[in-house]
Protein backbone atom coordinates (compact mmCIF):
# COMPACT_ATOMS: atom_id res chain seq x y z
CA UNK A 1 -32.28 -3.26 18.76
CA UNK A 2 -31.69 -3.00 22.38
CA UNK A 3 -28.45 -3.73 24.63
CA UNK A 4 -31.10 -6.69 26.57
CA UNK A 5 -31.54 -7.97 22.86
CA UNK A 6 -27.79 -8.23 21.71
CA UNK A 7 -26.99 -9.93 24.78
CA UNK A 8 -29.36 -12.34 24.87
CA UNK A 9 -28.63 -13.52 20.94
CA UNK A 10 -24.73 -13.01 22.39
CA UNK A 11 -26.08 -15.93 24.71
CA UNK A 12 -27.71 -18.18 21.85
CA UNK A 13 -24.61 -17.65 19.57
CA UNK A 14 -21.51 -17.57 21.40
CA UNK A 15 -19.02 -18.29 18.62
CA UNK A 16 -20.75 -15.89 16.35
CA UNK A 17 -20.29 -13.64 19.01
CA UNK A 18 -16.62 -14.19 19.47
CA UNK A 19 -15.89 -14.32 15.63
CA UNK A 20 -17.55 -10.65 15.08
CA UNK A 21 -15.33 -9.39 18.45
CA UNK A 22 -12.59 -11.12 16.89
CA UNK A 23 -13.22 -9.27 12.66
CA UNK A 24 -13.97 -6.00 14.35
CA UNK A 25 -10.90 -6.35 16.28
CA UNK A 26 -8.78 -7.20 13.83
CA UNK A 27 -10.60 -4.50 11.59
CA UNK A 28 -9.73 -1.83 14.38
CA UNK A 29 -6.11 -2.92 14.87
CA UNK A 30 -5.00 -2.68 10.79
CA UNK A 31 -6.84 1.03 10.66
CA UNK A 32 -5.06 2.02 13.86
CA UNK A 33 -1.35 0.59 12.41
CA UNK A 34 -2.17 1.84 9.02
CA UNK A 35 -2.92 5.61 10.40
CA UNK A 36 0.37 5.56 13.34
CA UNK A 37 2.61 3.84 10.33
CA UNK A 38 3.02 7.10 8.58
CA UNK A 39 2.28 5.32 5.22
CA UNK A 40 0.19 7.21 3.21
CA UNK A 41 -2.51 4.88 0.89
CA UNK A 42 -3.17 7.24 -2.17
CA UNK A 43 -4.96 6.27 -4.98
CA UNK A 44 -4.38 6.30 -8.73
CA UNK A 45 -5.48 10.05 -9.22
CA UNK A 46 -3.62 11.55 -6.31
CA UNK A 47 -0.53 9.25 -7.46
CA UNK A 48 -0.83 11.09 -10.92
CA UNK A 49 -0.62 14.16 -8.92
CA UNK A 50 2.50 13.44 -6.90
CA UNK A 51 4.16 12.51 -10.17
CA UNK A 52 3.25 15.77 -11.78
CA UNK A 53 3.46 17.94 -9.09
CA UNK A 54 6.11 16.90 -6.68
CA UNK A 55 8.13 14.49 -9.32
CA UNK A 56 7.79 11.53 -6.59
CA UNK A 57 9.58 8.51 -7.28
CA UNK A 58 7.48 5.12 -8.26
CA UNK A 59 9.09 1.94 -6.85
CA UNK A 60 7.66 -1.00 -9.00
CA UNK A 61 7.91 -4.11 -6.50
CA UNK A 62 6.88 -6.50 -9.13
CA UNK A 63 8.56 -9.06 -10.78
CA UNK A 64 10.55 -8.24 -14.12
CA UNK A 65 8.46 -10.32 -16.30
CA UNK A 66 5.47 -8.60 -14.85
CA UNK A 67 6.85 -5.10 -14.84
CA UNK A 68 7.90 -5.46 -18.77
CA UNK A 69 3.76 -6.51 -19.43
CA UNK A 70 2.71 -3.00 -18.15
CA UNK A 71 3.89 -0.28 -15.47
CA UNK A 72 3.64 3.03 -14.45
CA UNK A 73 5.38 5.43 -17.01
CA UNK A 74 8.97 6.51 -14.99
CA UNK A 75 8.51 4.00 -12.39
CA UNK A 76 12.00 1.85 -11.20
CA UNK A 77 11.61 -1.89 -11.16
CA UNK A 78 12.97 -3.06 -7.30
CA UNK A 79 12.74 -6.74 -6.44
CA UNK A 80 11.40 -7.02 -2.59
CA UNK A 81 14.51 -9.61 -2.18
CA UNK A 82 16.79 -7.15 -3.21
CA UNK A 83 14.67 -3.78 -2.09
CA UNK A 84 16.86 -1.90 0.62
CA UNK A 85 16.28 1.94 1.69
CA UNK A 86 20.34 2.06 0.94
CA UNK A 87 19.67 0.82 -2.82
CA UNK A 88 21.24 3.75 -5.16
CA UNK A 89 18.06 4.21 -6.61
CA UNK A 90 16.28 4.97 -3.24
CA UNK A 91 18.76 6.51 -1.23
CA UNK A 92 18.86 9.34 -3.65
CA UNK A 93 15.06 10.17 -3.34
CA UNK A 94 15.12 10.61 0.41
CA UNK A 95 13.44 13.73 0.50
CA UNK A 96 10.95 13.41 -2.39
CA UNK A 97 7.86 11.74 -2.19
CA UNK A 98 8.56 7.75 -2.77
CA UNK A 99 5.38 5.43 -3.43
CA UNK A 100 5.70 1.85 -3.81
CA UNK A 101 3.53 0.12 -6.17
CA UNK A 102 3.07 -3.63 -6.44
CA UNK A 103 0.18 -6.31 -7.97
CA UNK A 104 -2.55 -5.24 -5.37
CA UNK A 105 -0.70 -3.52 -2.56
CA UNK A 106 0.55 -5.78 -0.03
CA UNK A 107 3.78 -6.49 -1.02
CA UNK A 108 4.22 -2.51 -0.56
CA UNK A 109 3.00 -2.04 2.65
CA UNK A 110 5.61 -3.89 4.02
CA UNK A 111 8.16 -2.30 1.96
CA UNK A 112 7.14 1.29 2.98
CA UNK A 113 7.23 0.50 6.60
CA UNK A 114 10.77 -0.28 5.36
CA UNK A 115 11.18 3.21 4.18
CA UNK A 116 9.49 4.88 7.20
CA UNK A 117 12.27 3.33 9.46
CA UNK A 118 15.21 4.08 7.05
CA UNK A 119 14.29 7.67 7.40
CA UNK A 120 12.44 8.64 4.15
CA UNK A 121 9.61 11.36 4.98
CA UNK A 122 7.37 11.33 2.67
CA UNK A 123 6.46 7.35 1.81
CA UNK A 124 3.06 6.31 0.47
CA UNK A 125 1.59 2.57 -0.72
CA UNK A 126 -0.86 2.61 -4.24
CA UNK A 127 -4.32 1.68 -2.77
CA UNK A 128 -5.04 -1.82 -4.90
CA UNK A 129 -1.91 -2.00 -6.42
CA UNK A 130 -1.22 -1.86 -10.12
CA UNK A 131 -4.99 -3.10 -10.33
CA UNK A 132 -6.27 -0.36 -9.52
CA UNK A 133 -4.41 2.01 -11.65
CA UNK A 134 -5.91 0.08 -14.24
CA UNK A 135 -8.99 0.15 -12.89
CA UNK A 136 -8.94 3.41 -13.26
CA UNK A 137 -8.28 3.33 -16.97
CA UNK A 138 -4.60 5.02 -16.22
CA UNK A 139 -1.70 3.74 -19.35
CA UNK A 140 0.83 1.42 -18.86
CA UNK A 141 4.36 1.50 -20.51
CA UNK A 142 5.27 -1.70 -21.60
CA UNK A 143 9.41 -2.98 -21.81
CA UNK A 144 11.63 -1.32 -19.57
């Protein structure tokens, strides 16, 4: 496909045009704010490794009644109306690895951006969210 043939179907289709500018955009822009957020995205196996290795601390941004079905073994249950980088459990864990975990991963992102500003170094999101841990045929703990 030449440059001569994108513009001319650019000419015919003028809002599919736009619409693709606009998704690759917008595709461009969440890369570029993921990678100069300092938020790590890790997924399930390197998560297992943080846990092992480095002890990191798993911050469960779930609600209770969903956090008693299933979680990550050792994670803390925070509510995101009552998560705050001063919260005792958090402030502690400063300088170890903290990754926040929620249903499929958005609720964290905002939550580690959170982090990132408070001053905690090492901060990283669960790719997919408690989803994909089980995706990934990982165990759950169920209760508290």
């Amino acid at each position: 496909m030449t440059f001569a043939e994108l513009a001319a179907f650019a000419g015919r289709h003028p809002m599919l045009s736009l619409a693709l500018a606009g998704i690759t955009v917008a595709l461009i822009g969440n890369e570029l704010a993921n990678l100069l957020g300092g938020v790590r995205r890790i997924g399930p196996a390197q998560l297992t490794g943080l846990i092992n290795r480095d002890n990191a601390l798993v911050v469960d941004l779930r609600a209770p009644g969903e956090f008693e079905k299933g979680h990550i073994a050792g994670s803390k249950n925070v509510q995101p109306s009552q998560f705050d980088p001063e919260h005792k459990q958090l402030a502690a864990a400063k300088a170890l690895p903290v990754v926040l975990v929620c249903r499929v991963g958005q609720t964290a992102s905002g939550a580690a951006k959170r982090l990132r500003k408070a001053g905690f170094a090492h901060v990283s999101v669960l790719e997919g969210g408690i989803q994909a841990w089980q995706g990934a045929d990982l165990p759950l703990v169920k209760g508290r």
